[in-house]
Protein backbone atom coordinates (compact mmCIF):
# COMPACT_ATOMS: atom_id res chain seq x y z
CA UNK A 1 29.82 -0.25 -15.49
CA UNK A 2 26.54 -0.34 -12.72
CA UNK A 3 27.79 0.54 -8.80
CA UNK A 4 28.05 -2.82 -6.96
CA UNK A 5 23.80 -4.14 -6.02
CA UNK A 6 22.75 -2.58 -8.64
CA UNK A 7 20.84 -3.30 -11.40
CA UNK A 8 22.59 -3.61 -14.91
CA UNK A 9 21.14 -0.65 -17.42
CA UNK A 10 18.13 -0.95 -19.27
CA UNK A 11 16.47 -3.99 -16.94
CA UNK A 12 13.50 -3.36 -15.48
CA UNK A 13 12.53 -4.43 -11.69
CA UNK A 14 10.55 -7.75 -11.46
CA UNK A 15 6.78 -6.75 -11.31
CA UNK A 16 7.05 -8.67 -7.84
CA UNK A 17 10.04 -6.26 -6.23
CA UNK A 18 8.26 -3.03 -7.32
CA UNK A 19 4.66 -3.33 -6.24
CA UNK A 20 5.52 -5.70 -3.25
CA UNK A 21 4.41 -2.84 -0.58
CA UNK A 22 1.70 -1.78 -2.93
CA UNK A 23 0.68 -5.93 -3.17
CA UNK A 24 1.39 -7.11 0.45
CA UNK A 25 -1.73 -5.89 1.38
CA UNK A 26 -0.41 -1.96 2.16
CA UNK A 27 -0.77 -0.93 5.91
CA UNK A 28 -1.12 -4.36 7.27
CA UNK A 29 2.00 -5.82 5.61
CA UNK A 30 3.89 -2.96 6.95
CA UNK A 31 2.90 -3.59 10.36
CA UNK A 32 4.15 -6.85 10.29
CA UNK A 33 7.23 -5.32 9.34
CA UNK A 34 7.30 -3.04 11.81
CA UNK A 35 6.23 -5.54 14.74
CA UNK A 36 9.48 -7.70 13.25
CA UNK A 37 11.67 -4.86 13.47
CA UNK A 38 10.77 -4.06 16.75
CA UNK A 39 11.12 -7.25 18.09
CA UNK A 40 14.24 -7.50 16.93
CA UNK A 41 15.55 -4.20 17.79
CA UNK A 42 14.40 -5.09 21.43
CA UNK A 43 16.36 -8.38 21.56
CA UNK A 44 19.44 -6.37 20.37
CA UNK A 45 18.87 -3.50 23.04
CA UNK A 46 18.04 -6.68 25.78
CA UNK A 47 21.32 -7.94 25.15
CA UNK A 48 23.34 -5.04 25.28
CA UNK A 49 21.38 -3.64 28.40
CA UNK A 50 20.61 -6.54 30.06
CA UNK A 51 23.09 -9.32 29.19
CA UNK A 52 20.62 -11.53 27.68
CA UNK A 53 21.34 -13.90 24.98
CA UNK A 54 22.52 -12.32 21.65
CA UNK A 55 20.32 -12.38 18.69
CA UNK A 56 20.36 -14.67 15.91
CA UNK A 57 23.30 -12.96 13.46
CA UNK A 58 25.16 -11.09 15.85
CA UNK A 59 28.13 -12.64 17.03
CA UNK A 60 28.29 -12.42 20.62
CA UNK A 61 31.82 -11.79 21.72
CA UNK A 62 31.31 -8.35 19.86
CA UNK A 63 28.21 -7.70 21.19
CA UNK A 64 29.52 -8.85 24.93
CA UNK A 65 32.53 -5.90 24.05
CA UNK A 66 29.92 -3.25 23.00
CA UNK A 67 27.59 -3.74 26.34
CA UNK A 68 30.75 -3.31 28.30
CA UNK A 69 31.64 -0.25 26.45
CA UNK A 70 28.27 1.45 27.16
CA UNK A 71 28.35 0.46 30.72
CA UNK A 72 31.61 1.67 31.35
CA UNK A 73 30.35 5.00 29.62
CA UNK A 74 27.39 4.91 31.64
CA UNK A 75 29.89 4.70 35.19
CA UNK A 76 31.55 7.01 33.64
CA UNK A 77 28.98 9.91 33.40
CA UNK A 78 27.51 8.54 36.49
CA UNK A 79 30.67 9.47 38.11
CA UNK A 80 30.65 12.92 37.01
CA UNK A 81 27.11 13.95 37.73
CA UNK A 82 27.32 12.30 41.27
CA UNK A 83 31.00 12.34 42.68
CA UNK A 84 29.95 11.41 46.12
CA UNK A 85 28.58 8.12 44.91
CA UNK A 86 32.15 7.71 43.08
CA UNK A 87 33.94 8.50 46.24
CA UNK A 88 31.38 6.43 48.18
CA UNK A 89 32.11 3.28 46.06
CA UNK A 90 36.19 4.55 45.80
CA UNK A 91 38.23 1.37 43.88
CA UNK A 92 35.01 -1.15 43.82
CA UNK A 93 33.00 1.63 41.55
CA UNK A 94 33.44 -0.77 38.49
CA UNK A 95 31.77 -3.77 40.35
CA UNK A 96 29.41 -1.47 42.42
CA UNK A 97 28.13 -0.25 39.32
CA UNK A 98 28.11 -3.92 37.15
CA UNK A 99 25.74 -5.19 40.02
CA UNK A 100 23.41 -2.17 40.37
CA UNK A 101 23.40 -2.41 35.97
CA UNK A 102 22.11 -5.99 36.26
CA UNK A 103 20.03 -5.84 39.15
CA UNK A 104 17.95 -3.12 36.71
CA UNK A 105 15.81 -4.65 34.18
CA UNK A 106 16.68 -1.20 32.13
CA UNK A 107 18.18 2.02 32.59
CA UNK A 108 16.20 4.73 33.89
CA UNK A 109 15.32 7.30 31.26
CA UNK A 110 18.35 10.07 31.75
CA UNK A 111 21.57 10.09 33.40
CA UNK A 112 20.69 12.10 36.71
CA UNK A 113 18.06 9.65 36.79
CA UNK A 114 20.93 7.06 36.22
CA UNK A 115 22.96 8.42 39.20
CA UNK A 116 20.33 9.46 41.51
CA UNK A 117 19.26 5.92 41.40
CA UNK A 118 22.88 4.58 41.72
CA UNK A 119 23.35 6.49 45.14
CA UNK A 120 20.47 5.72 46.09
CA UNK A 121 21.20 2.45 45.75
CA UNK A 122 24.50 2.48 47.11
CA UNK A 123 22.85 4.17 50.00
CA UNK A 124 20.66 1.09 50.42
CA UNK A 125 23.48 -0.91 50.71
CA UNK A 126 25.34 1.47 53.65
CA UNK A 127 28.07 2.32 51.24
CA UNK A 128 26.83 6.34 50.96
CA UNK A 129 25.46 8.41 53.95
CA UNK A 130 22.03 10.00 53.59
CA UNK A 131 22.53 13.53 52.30
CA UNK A 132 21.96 16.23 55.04
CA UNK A 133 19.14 17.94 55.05
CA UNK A 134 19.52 21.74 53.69
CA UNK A 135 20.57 24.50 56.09
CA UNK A 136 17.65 27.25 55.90
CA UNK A 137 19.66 30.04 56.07
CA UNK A 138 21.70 28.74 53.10
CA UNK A 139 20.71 30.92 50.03
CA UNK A 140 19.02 28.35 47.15
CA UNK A 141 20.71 30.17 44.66
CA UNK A 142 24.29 30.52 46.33
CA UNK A 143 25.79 28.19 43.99
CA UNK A 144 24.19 29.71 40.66
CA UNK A 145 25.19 33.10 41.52
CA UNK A 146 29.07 32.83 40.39
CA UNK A 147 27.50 31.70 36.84
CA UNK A 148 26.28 35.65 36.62
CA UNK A 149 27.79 38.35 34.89
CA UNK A 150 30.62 40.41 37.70
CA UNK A 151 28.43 42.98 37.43
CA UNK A 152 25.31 41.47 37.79
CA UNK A 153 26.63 39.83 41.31
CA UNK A 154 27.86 43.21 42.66
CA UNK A 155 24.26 44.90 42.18
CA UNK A 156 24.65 48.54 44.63
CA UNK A 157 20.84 49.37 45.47
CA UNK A 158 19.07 46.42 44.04
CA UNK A 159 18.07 43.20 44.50
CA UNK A 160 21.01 40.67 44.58
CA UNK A 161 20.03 36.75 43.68
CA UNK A 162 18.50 35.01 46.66
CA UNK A 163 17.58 38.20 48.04
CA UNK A 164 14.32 38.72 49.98
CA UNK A 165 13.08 42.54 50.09
């Protein structure tokens, strides 16, 4: 018995199925493919980035429930990386964050880009204070000095991280 879609032993494919990349006229017929593809692949993305209307074939209530998924993962890692623009936006960070998603046309490439941006504009809007400037006496590498070995920190005679000799 032949696995479900396929073909029943001892047929051959049609002449048609087997040379149709070979026939369509090779690297041009692909391209058409490809340009299809992509087309469509950018109305799904549109619609789960940027609201806009579903694609023929998808039904929309599921793809409404998937672009609300990855925008509540996007607040979510947005959070993390920038906790001051959480605490800045406190209980309204769900809407905060809807409106700054749809005011964007598309999401910048990276999450720190994602919640750079997002302070920034929350900043815009008076809801985060401009970050103070950094104290010059304030070693750079303060904060990556507890991510060194103990012994490493604790250097007797040599030169310690952020040290200038």
């Amino acid at each position: 018995m032949s696995p479900p879609g396929s073909q029943a032993s001892g047929s051959q494919a049609p002449e048609s199925q087997a040379g149709e990349s070979q026939a369509g006229g090779g690297q041009g017929g692909d391209g058409q493919i490809r340009e299809r593809l992509e087309q469509a692949q950018a109305r799904v993305v549109a619609a789960l980035v940027n609201g806009a209307e579903p694609p023929p074939g998808f039904d929309p209530v599921r793809l409404a429930a998937q672009a609300r998924s990855l925008l509540a993962k996007r607040r979510a890692i947005v959070a993390r990386l920038r906790p001051d623009a959480a605490a800045a936006a406190g209980k309204d960070l769900a809407t905060e964050f809807a409106a700054y998603a749809a005011a964007r046309s598309a999401p910048p490439p990276g999450y720190r880009a994602d919640a750079d941006d997002f302070a920034a504009w929350l900043r815009a809007r008076g809801r985060l204070a401009e970050p103070s400037p950094r104290s010059s006496t304030e070693p750079s590498s303060r904060a990556w000095r507890r991510l060194l070995p103990r012994r490493l920190r604790s250097l007797r005679g040599g030169v310690r991280p952020g040290e200038v000799r």
